[in-house]
C-alpha atoms as a PDB file:
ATOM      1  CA  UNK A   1      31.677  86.330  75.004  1.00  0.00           C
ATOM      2  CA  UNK A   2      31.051  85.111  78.704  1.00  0.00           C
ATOM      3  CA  UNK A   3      34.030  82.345  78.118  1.00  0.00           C
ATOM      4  CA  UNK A   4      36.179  84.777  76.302  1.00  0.00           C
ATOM      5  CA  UNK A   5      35.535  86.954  79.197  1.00  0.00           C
ATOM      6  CA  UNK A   6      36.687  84.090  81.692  1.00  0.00           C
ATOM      7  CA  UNK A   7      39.528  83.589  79.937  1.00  0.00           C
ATOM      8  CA  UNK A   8      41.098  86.756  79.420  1.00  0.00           C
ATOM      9  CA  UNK A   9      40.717  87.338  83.794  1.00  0.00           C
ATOM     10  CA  UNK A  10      42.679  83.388  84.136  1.00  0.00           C
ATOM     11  CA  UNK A  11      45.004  84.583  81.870  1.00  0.00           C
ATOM     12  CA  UNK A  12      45.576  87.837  83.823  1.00  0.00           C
ATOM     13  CA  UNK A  13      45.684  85.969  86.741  1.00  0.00           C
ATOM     14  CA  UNK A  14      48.035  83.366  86.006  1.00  0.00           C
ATOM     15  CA  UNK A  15      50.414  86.326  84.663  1.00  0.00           C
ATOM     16  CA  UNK A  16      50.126  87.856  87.936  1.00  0.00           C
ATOM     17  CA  UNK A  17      51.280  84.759  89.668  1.00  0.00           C
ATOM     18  CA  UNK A  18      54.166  84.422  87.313  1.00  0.00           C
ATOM     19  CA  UNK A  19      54.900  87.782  88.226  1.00  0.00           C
ATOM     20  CA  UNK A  20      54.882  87.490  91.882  1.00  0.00           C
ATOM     21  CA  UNK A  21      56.619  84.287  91.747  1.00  0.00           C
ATOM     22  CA  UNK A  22      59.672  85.093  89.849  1.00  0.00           C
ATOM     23  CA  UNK A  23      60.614  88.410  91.847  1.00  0.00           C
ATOM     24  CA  UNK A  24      63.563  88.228  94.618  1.00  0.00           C
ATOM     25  CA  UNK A  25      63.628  89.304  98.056  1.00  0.00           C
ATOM     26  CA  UNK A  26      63.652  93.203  98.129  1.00  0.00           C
ATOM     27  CA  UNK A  27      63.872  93.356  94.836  1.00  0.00           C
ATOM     28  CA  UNK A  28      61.251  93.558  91.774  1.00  0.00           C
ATOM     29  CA  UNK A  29      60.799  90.503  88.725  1.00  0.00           C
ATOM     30  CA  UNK A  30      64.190  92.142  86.916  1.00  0.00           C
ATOM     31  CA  UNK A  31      66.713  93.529  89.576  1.00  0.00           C
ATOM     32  CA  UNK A  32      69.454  91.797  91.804  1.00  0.00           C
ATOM     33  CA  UNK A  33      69.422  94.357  95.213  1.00  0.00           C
ATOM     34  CA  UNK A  34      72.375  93.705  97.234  1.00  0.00           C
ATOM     35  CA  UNK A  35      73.529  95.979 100.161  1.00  0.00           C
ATOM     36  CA  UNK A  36      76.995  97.509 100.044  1.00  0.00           C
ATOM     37  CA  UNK A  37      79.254  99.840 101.766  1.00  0.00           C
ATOM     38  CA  UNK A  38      78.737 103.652 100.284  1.00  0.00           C
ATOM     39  CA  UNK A  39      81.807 104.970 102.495  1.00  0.00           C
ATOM     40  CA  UNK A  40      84.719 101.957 101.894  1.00  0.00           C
ATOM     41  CA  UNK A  41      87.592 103.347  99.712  1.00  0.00           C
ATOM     42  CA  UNK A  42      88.439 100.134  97.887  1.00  0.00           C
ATOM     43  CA  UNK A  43      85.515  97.930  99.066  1.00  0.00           C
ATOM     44  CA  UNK A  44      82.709  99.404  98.318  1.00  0.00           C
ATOM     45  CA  UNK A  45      81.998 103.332  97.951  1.00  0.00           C
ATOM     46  CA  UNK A  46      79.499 105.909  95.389  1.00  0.00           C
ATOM     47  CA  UNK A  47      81.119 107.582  93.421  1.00  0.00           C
ATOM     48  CA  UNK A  48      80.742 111.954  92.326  1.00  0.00           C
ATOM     49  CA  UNK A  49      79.254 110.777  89.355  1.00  0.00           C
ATOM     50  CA  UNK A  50      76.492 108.288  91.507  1.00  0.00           C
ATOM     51  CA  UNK A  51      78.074 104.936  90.295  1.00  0.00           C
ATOM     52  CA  UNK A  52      80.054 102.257  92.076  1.00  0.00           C
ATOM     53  CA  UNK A  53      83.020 101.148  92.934  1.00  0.00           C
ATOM     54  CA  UNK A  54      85.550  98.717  94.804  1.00  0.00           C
ATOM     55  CA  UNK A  55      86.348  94.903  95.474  1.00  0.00           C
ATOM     56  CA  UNK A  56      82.549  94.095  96.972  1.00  0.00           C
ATOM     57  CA  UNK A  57      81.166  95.833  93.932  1.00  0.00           C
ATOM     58  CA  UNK A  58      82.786  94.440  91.374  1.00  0.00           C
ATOM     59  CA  UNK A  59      81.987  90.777  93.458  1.00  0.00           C
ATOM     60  CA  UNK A  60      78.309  91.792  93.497  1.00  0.00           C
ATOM     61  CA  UNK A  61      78.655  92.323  89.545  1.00  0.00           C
ATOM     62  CA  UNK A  62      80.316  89.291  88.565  1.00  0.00           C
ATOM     63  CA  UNK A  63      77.755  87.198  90.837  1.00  0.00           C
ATOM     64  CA  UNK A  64      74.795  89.202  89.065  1.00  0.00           C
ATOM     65  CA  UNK A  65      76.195  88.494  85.559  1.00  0.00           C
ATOM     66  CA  UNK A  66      76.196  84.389  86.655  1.00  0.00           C
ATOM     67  CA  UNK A  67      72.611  84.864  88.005  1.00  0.00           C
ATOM     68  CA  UNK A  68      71.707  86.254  84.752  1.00  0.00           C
ATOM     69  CA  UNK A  69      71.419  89.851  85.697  1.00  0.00           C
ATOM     70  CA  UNK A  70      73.415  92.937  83.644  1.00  0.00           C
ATOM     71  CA  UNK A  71      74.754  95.578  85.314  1.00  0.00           C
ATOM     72  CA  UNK A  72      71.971  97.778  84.234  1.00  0.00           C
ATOM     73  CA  UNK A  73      69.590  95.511  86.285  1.00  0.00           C
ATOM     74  CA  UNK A  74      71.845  95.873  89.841  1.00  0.00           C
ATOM     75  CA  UNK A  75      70.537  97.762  92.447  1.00  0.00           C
ATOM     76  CA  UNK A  76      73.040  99.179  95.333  1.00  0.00           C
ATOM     77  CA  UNK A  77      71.199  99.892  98.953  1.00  0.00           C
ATOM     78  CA  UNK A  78      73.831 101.026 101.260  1.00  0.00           C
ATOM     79  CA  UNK A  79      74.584  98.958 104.131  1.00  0.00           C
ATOM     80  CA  UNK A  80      76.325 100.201 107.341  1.00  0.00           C
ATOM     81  CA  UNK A  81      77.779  97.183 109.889  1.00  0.00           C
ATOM     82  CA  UNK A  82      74.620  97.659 112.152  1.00  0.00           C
ATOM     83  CA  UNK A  83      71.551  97.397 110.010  1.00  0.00           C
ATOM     84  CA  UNK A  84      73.459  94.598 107.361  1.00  0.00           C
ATOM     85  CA  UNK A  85      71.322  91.602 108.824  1.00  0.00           C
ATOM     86  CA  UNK A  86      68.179  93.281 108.618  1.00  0.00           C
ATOM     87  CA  UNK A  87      68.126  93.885 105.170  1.00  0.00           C
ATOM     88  CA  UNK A  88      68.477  90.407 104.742  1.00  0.00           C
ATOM     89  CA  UNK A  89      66.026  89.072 107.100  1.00  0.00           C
ATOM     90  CA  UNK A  90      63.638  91.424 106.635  1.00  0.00           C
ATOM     91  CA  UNK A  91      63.702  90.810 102.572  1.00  0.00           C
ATOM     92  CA  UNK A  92      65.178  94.270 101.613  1.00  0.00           C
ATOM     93  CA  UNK A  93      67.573  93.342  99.412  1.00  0.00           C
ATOM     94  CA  UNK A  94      68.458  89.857  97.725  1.00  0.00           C
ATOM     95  CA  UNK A  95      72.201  89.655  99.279  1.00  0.00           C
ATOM     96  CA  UNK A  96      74.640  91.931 101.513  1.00  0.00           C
ATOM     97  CA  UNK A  97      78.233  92.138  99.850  1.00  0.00           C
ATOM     98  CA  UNK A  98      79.908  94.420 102.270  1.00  0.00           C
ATOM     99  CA  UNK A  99      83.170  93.615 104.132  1.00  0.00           C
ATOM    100  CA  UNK A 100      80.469  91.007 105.929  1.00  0.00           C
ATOM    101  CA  UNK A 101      82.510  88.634 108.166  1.00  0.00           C
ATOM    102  CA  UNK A 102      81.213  85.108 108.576  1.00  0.00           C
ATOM    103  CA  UNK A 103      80.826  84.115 112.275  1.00  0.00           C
ATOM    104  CA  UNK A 104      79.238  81.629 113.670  1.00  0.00           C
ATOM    105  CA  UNK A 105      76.676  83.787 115.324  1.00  0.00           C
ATOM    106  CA  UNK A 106      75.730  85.538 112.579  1.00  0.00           C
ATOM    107  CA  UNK A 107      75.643  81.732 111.190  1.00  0.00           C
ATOM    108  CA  UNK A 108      72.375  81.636 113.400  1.00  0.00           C
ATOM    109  CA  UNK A 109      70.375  84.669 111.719  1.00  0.00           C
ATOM    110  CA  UNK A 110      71.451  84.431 108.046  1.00  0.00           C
ATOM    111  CA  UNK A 111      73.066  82.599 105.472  1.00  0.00           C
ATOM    112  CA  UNK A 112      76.637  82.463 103.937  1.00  0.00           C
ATOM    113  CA  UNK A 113      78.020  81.519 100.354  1.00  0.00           C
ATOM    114  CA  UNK A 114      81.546  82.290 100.342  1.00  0.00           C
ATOM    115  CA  UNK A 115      84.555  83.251 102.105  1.00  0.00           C
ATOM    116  CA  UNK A 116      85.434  85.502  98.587  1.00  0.00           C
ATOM    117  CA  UNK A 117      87.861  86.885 100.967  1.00  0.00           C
ATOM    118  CA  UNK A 118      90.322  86.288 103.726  1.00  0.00           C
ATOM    119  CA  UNK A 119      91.989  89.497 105.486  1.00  0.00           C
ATOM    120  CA  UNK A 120      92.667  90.468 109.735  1.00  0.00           C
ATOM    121  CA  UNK A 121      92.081  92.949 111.962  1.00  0.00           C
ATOM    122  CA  UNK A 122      94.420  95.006 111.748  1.00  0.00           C
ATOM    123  CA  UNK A 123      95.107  99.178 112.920  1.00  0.00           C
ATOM    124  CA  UNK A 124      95.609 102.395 110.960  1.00  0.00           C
ATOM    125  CA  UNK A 125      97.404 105.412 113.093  1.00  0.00           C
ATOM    126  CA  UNK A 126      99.232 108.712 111.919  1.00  0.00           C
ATOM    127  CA  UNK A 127     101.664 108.342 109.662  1.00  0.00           C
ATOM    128  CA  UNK A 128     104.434 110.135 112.670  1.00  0.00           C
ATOM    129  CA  UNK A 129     102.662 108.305 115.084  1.00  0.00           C
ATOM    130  CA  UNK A 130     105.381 105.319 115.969  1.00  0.00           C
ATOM    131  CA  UNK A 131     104.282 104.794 119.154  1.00  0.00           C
ATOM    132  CA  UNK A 132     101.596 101.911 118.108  1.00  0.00           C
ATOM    133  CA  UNK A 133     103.322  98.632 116.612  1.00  0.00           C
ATOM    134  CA  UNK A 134     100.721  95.948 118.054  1.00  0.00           C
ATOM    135  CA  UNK A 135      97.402  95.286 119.410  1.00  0.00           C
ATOM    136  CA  UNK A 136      99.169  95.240 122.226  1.00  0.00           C
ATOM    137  CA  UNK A 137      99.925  99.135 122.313  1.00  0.00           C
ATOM    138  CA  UNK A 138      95.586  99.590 122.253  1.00  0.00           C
ATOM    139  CA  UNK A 139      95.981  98.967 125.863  1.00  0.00           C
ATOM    140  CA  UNK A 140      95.884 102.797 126.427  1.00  0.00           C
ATOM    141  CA  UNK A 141      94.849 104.132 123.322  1.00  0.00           C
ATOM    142  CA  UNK A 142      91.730 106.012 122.006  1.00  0.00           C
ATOM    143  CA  UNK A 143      90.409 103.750 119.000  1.00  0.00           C
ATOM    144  CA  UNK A 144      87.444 104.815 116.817  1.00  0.00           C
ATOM    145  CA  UNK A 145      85.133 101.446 115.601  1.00  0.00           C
ATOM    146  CA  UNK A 146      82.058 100.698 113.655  1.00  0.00           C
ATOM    147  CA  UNK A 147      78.899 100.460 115.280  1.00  0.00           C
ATOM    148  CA  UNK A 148      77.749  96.825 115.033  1.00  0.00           C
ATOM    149  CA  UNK A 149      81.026  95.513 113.685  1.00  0.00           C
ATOM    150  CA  UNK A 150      83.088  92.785 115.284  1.00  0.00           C
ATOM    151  CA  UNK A 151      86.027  94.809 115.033  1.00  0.00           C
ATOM    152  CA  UNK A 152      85.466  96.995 118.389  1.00  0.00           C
ATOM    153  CA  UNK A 153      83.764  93.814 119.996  1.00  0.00           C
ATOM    154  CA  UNK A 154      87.278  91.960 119.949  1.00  0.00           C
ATOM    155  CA  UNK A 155      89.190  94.757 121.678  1.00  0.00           C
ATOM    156  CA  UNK A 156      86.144  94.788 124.318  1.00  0.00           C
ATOM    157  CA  UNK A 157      87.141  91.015 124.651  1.00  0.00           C
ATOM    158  CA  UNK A 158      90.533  91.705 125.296  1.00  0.00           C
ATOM    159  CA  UNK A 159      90.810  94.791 127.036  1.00  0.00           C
ATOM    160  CA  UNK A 160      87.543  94.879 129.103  1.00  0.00           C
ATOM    161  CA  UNK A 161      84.516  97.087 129.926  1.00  0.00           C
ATOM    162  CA  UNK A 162      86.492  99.469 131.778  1.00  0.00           C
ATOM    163  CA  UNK A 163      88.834 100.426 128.990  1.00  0.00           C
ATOM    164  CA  UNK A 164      85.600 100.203 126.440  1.00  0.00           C
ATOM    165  CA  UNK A 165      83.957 103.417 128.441  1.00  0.00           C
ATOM    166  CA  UNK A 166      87.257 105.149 128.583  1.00  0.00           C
ATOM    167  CA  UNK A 167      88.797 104.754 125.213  1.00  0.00           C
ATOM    168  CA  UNK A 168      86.298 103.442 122.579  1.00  0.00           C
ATOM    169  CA  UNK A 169      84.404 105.308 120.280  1.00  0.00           C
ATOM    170  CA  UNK A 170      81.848 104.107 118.206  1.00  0.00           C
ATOM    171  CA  UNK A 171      80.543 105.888 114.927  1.00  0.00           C
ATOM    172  CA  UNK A 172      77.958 104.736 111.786  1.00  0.00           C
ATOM    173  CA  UNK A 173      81.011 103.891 109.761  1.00  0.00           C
ATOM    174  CA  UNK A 174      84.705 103.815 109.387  1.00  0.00           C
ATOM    175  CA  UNK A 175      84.293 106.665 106.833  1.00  0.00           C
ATOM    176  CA  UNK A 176      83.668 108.764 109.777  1.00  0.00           C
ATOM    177  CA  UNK A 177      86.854 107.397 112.091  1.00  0.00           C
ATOM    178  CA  UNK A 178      88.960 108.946 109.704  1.00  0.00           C
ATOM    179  CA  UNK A 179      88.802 112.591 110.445  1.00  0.00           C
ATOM    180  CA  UNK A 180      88.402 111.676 114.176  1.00  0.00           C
ATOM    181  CA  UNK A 181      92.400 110.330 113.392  1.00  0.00           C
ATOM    182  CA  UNK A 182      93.100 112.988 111.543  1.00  0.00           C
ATOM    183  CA  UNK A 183      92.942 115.653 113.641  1.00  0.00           C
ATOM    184  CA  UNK A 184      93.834 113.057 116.541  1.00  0.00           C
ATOM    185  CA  UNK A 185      90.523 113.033 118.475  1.00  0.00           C
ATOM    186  CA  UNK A 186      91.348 109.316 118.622  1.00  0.00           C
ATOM    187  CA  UNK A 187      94.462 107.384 118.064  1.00  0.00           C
ATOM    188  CA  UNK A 188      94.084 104.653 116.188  1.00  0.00           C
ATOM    189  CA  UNK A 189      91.231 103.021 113.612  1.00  0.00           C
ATOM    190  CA  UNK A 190      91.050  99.198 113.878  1.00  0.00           C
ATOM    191  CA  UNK A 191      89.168  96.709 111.499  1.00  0.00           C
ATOM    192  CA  UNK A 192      90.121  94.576 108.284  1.00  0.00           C
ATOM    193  CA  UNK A 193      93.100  95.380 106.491  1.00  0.00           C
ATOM    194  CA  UNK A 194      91.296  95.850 103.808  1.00  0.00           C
ATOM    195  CA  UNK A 195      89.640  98.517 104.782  1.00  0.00           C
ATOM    196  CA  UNK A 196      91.983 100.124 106.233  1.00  0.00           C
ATOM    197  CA  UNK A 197      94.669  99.828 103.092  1.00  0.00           C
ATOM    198  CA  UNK A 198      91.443 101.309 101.076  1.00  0.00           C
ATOM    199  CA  UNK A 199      91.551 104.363 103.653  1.00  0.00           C
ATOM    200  CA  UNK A 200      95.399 105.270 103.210  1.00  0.00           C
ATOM    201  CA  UNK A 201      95.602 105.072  99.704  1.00  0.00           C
ATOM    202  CA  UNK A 202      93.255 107.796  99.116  1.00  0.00           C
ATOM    203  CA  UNK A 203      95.100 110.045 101.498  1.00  0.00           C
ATOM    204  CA  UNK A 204      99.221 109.358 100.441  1.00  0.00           C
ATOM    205  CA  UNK A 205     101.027 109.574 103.388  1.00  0.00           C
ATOM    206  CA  UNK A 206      98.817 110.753 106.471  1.00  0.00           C
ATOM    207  CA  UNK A 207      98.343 107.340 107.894  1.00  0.00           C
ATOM    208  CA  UNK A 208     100.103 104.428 108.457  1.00  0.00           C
ATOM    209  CA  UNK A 209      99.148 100.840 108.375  1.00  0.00           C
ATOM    210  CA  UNK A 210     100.679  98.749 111.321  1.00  0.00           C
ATOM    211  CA  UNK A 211     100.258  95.720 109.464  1.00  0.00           C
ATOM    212  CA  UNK A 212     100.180  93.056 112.241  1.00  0.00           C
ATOM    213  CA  UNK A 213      96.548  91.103 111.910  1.00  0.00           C
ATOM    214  CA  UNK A 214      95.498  89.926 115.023  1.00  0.00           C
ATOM    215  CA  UNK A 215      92.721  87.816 113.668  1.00  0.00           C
ATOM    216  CA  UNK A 216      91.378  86.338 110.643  1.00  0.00           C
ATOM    217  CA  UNK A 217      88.407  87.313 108.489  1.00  0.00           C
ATOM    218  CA  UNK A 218      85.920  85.639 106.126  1.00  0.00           C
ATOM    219  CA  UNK A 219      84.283  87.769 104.038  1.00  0.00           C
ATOM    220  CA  UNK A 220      80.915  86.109 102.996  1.00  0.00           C
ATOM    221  CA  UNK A 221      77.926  86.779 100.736  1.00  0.00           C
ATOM    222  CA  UNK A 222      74.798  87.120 103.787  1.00  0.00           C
ATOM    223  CA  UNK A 223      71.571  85.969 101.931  1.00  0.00           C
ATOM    224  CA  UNK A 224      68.384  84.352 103.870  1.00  0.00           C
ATOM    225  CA  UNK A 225      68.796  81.635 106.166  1.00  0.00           C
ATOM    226  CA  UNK A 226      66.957  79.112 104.328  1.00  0.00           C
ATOM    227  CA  UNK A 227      67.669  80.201 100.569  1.00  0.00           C
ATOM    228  CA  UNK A 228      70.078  77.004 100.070  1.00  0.00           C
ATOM    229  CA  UNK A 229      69.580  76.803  96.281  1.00  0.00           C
ATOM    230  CA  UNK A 230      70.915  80.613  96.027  1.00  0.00           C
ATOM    231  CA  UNK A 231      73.434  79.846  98.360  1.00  0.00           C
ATOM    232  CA  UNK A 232      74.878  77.267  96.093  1.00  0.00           C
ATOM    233  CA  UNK A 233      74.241  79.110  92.969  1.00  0.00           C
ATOM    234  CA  UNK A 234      76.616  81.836  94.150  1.00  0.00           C
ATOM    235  CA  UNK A 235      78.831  79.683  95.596  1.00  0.00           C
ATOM    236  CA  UNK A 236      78.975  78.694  92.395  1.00  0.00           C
ATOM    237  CA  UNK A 237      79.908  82.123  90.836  1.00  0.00           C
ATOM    238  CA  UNK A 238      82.679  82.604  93.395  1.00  0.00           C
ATOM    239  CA  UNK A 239      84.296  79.760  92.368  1.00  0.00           C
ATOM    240  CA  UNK A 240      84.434  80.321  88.664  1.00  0.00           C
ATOM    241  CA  UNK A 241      85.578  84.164  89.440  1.00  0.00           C
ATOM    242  CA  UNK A 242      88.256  82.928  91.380  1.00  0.00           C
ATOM    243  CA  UNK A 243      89.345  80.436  88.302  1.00  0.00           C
ATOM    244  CA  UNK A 244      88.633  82.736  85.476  1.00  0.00           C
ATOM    245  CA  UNK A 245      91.210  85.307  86.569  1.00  0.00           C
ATOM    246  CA  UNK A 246      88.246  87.977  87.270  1.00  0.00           C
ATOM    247  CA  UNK A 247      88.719  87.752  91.199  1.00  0.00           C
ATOM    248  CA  UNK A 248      92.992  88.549  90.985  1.00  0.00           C
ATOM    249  CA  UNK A 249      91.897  91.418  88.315  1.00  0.00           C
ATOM    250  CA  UNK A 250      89.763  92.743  90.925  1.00  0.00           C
ATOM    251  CA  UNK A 251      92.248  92.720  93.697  1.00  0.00           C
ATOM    252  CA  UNK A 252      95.074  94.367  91.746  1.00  0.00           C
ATOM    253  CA  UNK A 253      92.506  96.967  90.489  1.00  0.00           C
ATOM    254  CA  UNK A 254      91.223  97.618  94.112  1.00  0.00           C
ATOM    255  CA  UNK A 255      93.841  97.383  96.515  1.00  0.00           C
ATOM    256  CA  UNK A 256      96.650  98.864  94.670  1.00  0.00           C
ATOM    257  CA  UNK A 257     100.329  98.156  96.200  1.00  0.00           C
ATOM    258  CA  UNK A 258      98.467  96.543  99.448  1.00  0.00           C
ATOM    259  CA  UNK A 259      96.949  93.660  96.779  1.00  0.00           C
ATOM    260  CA  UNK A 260     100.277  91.487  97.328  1.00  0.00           C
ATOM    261  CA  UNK A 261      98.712  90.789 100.783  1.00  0.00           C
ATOM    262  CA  UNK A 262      95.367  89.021  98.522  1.00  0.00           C
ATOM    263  CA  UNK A 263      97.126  86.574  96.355  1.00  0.00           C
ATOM    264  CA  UNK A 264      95.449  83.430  96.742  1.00  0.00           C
ATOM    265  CA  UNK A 265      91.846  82.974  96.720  1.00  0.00           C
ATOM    266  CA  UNK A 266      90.128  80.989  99.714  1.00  0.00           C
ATOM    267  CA  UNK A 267      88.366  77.934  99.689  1.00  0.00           C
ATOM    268  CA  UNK A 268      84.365  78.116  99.408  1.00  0.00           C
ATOM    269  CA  UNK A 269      82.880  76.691 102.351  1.00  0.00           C
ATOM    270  CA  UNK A 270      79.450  74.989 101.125  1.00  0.00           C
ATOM    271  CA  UNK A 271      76.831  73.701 103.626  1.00  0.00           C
END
């Protein structure tokens, strides 16, 4: 009885290991967690219903699938621009998919597989409002940005303090800019073009999409710094979505009549 007793508790013990061992980051033994926008027409927002939708969600679902996870097993944590590197260094979810541009900063706190895609920065203004054609025209213009995006950071850069404390404002997310445009508390919205197109096709004809990048971004899949063999593995997912047809499916279903600015898939950039 005394061996049988032994043996059960090594048993139980080696099944606890197992356990322990085979969970992800943030995430129990049987779920993928990955952060993603909640407030991104067309990238990632939650629906009435509580499901998800957009371009990063339907990229977090196909690289689930090729790590061996059904939809059923996907958890979505929501992810603003300021708090997106936390959850991955602190272990709170197993990858951020959300409009997350690859810099070489960033570089130095997380990891990258990717670009899945390429868009600019780009500005959104009233639809009668023809008096913004450029970057250029920002000069003197009240423009609503992200908090901890790189998007207001690069006007900073190019304007200057002075015209950051006079006409910058900051908010939680780019969901909120848009009824600071609206009823023309600011004048102007700039980040990706992809987020942006997402924000005027829900609302037909109230904004206006200069359509002019002024930079270029890569949007990348941020996992831990030193996770190289998931790094690859979804690398490796990116790749096949792009050649199985599933990425262009995704962009036409997404972006609408602004897709014909996403026709060719980037390259991967492993390292």
């Amino acid at each position: 009885m005394r061996v049988r007793r032994i043996g059960a508790v090594v048993i139980a013990a080696a099944a606890a290991a197992s356990l322990t061992a085979c969970g992800g980051s943030g995430s129990g033994s049987d779920k993928f967690v990955v952060g993603i926008k909640f407030d991104q027409p067309g990238l990632g927002q939650k629906q009435p219903d509580g499901s998800y939708k957009g371009f990063d969600v339907d990229v977090a679902k196909y690289i689930a699938k090729e790590l061996g996870y059904t939809d059923d097993k996907i958890e979505y944590k929501e992810a603003i621009s300021a708090n997106r590197e936390s959850f991955v260094q602190q272990g709170q979810v197993n990858a951020v998919i959300a409009t997350y541009s690859i810099t070489d900063d960033r570089k130095k706190k997380i990891s990258f597989a990717g670009p899945y895609l390429v868009t600019g920065q780009d500005i959104l203004t009233r639809a009668d409002d023809t008096t913004i054609a450029s970057v250029e025209d920002l000069k003197d213009k009240k423009v609503c940005g992200a908090q901890g995006s790189s998007s207001p950071k690069r006007l900073v850069d190019k304007f200057g303090a002075p015209w950051k404390d006079q006409f910058l404002t900051e908010q939680q997310g780019y969901g909120a800019c848009l009824p600071l445009l609206e009823n023309k508390q600011v004048d102007a919205i700039s980040t990706d073009a992809t987020i942006l197109a997402g924000f005027a096709t829900q609302s037909p004809g109230k904004f206006r999409l200069v359509g002019k990048p002024f930079s270029e971004e890569k949007y990348g899949v941020g996992i831990k710094i030193d996770d190289k063999e998931t790094r690859d593995k979804i690398n490796t997912a990116i790749e096949k979505m792009f050649k199985d047809g599933s990425w262009k499916k995704a962009v036409d279903a997404n972006f609408g009549e602004f897709g014909t600015f996403f026709t060719t898939p980037p390259a991967v950039e492993r390292y």
